[in-house]
C-alpha atoms as a PDB file:
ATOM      1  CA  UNK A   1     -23.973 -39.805 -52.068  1.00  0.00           C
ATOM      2  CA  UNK A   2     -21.849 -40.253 -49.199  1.00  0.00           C
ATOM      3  CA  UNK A   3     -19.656 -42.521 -50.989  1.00  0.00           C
ATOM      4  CA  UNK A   4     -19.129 -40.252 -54.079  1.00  0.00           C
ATOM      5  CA  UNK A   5     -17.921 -37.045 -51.519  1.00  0.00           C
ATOM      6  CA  UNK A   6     -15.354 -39.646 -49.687  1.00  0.00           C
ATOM      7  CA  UNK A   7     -14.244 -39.961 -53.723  1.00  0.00           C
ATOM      8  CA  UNK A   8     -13.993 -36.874 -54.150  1.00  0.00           C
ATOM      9  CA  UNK A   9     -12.001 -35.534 -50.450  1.00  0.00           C
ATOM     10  CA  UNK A  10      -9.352 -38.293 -51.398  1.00  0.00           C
ATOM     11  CA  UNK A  11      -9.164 -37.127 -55.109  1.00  0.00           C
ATOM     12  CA  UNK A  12      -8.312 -33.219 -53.886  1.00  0.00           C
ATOM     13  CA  UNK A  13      -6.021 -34.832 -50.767  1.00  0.00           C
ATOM     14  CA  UNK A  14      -4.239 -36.945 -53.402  1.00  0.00           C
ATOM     15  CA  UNK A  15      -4.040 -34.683 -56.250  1.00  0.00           C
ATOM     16  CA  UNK A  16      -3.970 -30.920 -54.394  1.00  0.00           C
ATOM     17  CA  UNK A  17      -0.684 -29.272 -55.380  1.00  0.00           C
ATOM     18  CA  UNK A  18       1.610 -29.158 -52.556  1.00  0.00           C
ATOM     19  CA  UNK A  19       3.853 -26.277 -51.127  1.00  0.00           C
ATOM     20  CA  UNK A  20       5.519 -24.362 -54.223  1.00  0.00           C
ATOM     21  CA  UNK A  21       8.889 -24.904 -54.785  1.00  0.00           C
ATOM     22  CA  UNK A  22      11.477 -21.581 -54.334  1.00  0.00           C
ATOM     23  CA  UNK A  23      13.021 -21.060 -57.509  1.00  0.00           C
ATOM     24  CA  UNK A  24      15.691 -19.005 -58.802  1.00  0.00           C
ATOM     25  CA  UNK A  25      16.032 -17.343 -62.288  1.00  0.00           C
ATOM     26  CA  UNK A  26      12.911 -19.858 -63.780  1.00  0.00           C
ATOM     27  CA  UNK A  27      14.843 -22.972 -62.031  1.00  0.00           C
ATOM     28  CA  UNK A  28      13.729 -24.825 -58.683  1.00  0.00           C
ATOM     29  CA  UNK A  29      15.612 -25.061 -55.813  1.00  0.00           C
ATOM     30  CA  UNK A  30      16.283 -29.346 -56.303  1.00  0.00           C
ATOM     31  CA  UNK A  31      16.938 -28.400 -59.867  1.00  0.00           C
ATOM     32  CA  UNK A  32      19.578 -26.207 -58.776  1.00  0.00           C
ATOM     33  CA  UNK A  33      20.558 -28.799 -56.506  1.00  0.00           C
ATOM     34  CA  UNK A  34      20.002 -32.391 -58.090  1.00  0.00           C
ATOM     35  CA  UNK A  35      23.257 -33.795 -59.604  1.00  0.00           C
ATOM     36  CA  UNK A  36      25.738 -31.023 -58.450  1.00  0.00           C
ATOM     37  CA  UNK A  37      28.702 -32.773 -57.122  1.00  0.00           C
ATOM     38  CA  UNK A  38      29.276 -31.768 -53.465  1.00  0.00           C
ATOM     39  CA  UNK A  39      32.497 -31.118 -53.871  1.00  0.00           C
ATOM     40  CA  UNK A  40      34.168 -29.019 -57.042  1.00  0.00           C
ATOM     41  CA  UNK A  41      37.824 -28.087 -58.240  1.00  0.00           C
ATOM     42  CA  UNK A  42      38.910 -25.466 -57.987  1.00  0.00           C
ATOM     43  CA  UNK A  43      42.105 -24.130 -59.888  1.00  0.00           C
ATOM     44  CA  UNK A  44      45.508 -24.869 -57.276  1.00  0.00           C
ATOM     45  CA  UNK A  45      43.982 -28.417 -55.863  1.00  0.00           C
ATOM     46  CA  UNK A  46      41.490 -26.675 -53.784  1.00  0.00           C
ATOM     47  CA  UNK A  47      37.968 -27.881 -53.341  1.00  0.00           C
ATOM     48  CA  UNK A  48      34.784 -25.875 -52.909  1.00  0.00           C
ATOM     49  CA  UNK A  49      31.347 -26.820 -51.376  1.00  0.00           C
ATOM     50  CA  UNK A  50      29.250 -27.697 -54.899  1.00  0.00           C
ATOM     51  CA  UNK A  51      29.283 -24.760 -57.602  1.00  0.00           C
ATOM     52  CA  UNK A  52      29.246 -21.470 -56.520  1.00  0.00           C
ATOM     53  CA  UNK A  53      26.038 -20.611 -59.292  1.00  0.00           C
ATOM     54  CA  UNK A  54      24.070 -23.431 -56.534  1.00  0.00           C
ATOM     55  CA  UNK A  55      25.362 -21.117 -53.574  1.00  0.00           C
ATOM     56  CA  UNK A  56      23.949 -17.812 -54.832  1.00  0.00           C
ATOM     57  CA  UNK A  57      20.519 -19.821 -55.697  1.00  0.00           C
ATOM     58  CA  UNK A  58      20.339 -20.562 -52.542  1.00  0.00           C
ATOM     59  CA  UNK A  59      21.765 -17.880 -50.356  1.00  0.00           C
ATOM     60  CA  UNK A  60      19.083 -15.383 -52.658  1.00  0.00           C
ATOM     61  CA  UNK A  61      16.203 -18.176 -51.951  1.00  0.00           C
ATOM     62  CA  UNK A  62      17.305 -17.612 -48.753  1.00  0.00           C
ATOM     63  CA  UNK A  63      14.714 -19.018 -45.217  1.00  0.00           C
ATOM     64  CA  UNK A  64      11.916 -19.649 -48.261  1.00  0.00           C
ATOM     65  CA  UNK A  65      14.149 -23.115 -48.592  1.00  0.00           C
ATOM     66  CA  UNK A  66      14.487 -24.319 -45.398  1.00  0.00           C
ATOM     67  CA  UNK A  67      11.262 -26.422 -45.082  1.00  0.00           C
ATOM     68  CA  UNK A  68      12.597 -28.055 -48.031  1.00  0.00           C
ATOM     69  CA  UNK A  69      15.539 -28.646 -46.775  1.00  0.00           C
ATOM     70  CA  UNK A  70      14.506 -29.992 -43.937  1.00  0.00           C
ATOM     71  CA  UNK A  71      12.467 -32.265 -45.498  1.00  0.00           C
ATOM     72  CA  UNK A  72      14.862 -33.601 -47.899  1.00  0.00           C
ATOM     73  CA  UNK A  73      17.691 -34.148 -44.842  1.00  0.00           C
ATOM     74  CA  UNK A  74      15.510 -36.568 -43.459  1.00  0.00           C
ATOM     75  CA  UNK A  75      16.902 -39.280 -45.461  1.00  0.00           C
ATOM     76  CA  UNK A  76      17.635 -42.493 -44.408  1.00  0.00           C
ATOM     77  CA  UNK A  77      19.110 -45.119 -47.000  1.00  0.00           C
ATOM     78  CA  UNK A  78      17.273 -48.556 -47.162  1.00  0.00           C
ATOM     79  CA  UNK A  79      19.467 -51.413 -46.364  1.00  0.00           C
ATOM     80  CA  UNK A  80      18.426 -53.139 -49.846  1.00  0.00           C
ATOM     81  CA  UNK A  81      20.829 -50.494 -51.593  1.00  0.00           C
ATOM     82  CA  UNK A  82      23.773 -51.266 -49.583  1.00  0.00           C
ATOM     83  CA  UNK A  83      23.351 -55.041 -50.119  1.00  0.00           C
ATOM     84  CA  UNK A  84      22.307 -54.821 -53.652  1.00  0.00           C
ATOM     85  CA  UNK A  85      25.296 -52.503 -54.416  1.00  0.00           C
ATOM     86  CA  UNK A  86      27.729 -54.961 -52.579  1.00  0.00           C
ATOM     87  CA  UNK A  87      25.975 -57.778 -54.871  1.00  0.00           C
ATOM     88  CA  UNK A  88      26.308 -56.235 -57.913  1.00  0.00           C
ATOM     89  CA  UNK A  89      29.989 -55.414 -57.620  1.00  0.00           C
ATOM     90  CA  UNK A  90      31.097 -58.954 -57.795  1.00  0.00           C
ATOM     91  CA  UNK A  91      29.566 -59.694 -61.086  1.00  0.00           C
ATOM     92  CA  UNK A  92      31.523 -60.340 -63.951  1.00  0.00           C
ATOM     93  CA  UNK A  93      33.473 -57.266 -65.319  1.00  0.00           C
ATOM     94  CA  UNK A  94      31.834 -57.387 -68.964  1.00  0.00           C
ATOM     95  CA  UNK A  95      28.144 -56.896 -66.864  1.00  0.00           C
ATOM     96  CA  UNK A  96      29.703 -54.118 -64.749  1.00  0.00           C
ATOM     97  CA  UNK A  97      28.989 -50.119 -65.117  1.00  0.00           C
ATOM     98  CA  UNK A  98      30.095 -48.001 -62.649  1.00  0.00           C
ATOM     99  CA  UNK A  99      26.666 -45.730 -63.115  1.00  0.00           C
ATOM    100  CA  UNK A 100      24.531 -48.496 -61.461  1.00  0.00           C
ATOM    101  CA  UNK A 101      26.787 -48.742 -58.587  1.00  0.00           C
ATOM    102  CA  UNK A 102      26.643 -45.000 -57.779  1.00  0.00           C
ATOM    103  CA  UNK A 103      22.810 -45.180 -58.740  1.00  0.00           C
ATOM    104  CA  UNK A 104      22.855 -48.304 -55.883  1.00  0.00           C
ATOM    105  CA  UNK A 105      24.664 -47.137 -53.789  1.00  0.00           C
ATOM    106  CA  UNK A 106      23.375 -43.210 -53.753  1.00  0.00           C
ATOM    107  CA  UNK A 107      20.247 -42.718 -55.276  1.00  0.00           C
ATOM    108  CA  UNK A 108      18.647 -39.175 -56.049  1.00  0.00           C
ATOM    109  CA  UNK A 109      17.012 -38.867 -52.769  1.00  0.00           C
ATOM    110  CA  UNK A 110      19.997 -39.223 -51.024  1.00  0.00           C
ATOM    111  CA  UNK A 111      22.288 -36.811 -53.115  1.00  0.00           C
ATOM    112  CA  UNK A 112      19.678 -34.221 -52.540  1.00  0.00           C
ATOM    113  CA  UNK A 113      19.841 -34.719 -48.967  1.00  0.00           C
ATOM    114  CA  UNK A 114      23.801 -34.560 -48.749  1.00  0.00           C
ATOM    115  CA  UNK A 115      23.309 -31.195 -51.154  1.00  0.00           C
ATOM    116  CA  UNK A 116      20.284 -29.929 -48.125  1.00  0.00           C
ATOM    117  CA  UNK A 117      23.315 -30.315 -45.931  1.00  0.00           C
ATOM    118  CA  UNK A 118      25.515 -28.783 -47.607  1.00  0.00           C
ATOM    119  CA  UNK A 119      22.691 -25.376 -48.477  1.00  0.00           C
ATOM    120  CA  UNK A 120      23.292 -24.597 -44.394  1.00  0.00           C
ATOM    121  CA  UNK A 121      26.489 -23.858 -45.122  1.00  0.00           C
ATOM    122  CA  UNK A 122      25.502 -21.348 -47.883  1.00  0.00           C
ATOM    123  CA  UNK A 123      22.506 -19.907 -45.328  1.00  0.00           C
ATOM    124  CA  UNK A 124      24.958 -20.078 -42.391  1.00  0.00           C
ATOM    125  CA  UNK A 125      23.244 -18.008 -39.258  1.00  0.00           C
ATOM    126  CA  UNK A 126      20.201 -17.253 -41.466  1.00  0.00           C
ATOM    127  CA  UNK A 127      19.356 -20.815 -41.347  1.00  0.00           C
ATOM    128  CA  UNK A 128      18.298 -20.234 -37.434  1.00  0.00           C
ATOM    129  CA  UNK A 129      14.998 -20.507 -37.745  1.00  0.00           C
ATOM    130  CA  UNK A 130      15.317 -24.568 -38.672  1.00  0.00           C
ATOM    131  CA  UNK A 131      17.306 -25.545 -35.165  1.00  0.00           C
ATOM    132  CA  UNK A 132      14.071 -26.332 -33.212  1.00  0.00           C
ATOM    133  CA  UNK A 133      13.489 -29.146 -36.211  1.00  0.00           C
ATOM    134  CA  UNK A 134      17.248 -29.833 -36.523  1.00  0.00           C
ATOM    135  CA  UNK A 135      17.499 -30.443 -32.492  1.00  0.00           C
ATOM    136  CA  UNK A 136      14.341 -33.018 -33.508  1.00  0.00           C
ATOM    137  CA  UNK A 137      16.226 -34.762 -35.516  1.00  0.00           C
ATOM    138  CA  UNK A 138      19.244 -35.206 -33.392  1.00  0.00           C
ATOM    139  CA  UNK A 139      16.957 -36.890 -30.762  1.00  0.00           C
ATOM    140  CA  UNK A 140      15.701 -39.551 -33.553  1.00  0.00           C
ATOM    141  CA  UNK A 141      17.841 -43.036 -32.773  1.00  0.00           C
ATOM    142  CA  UNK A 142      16.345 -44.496 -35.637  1.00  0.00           C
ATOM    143  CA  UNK A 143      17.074 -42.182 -38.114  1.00  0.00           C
ATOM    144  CA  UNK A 144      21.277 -41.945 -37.728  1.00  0.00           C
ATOM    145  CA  UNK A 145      22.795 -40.682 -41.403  1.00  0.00           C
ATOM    146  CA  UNK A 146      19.574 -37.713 -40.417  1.00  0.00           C
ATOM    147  CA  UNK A 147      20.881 -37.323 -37.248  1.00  0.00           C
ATOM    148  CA  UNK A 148      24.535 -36.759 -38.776  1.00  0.00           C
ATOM    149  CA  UNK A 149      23.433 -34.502 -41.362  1.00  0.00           C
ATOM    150  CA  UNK A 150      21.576 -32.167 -38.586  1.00  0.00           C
ATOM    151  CA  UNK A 151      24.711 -32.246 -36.135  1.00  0.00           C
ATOM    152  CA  UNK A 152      26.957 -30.737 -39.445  1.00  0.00           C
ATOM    153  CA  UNK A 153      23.492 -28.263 -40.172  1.00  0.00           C
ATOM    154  CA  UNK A 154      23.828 -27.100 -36.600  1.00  0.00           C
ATOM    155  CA  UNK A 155      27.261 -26.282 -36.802  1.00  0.00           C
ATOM    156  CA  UNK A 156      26.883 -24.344 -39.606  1.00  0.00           C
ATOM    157  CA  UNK A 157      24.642 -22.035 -38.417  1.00  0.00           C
ATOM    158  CA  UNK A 158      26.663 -21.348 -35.371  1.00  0.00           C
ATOM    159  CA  UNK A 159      26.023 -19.658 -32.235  1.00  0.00           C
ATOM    160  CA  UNK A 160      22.207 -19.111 -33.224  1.00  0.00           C
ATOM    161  CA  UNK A 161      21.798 -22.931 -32.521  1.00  0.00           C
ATOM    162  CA  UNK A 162      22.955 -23.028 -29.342  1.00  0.00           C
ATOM    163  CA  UNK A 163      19.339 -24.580 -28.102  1.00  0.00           C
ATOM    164  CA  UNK A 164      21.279 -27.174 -29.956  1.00  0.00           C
ATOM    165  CA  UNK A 165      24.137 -27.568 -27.517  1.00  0.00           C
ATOM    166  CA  UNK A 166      22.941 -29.993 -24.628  1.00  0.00           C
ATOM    167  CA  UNK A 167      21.636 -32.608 -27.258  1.00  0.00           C
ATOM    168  CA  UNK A 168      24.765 -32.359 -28.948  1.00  0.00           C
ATOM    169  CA  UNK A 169      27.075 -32.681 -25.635  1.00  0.00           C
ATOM    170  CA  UNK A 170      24.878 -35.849 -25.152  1.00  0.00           C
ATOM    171  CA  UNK A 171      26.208 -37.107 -29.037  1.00  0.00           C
ATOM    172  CA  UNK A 172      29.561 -35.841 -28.224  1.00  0.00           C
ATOM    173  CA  UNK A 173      30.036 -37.895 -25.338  1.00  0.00           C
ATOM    174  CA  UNK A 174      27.830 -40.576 -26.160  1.00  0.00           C
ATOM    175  CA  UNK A 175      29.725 -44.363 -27.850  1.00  0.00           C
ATOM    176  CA  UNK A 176      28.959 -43.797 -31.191  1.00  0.00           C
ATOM    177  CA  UNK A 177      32.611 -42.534 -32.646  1.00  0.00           C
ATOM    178  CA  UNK A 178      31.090 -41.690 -35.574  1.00  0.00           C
ATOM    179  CA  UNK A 179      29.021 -38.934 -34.984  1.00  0.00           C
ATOM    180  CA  UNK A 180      30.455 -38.214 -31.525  1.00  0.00           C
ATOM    181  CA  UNK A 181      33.448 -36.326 -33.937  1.00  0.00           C
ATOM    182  CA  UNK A 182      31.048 -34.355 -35.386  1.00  0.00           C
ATOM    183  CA  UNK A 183      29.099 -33.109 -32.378  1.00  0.00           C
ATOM    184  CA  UNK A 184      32.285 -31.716 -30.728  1.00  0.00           C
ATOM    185  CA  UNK A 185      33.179 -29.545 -33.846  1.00  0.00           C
ATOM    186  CA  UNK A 186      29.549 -28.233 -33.764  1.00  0.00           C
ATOM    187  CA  UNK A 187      29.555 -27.621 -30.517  1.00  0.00           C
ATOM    188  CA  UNK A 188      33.042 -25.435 -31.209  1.00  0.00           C
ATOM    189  CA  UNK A 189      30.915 -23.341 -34.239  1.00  0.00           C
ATOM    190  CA  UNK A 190      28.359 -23.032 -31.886  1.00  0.00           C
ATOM    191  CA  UNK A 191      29.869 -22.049 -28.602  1.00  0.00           C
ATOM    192  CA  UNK A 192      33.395 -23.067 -28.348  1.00  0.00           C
ATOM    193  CA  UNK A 193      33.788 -22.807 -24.778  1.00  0.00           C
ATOM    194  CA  UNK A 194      31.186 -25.648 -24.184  1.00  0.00           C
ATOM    195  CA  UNK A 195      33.266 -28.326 -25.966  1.00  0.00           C
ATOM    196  CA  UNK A 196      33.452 -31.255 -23.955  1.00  0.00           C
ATOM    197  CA  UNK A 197      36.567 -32.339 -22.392  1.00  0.00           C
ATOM    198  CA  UNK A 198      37.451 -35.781 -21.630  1.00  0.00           C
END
């Protein structure tokens, strides 16, 4: 008896539908978002963030996407990829496709979490809301291409993260160049008289 209910509580756990996707005329947000390159040409050289048709999915899905987002910018690659991908590219050029190199070296979960990134630029100051779980992922050592990706979602949304701005003066001057770039520019969307001088 007691055995057969434990059966049961996992089934429902394991098999209960989770949060509803936001969609957007009949297509889901990651649909919307899954394989669009970040970047796009535009006519005269210039580039655009992804395809504008993405944009106005998400700008009319609006704060309904952000725990998605959020979710899906807590990406981290696994250090198999990196080494299998640096493997692969010195086989022979007959055994060689360009497809599984991209697929090694960024997989689906990862171009959905550069194109999460990317979103807070559509939402912009709308995107508010997500800072207390953005600033939570700036304090996470362990988790650095997440970290990056919340410093450039905090910048986006400007001075409505501004919570943001002591973590991000700690990133700014802290040793690592890489991100330390990137926390001084969000700091200048944010509050530009706050950016650190050294």
């Amino acid at each position: 008896m007691i055995l057969g209910a434990l059966v049961v509580g996992v089934a429902v756990v394991a098999f209960w539908p989770g949060e509803k996707e936001p969609e957007y005329q009949g297509k889901k947000l990651s649909e919307w978002l899954h394989d669009q390159p970040l970047f796009v040409q535009l006519p005269g050289g210039r580039n655009a963030w992804m395809e504008e048709q993405s944009g106005e999915a998400v700008r009319h899905i609006g704060t309904n996407a952000l725990p998605f987002l959020v979710r899906w910018l807590r990406y981290e690659r696994p250090a198999w990829r990196d080494k299998a991908s640096a493997a692969y590219e010195k086989w022979s050029r007959p055994l060689f496709r360009h497809s599984m190199v991209r697929w090694l070296s960024r997989g689906k979960p990862e171009r959905l979490s550069d194109a999460a990134m990317v979103c807070f630029q559509f939402l912009g100051p709308e995107a508010a809301p997500a800072v207390p779980e953005l600033i939570s992922m700036l304090k996470d050592s362990k988790a650095p291409m997440t970290s990056k990706r919340a410093v450039f979602c905090l910048g986006c949304i400007g001075p409505k993260a501004r919570a943001a701005v002591p973590y991000l003066r700690q990133l700014a001057r802290g040793s690592r160049s890489d991100i330390s770039l990137d926390a001084t520019m969000a700091i200048y969307n944010i509050e530009p008289r706050d950016v650190p001088i050294f």
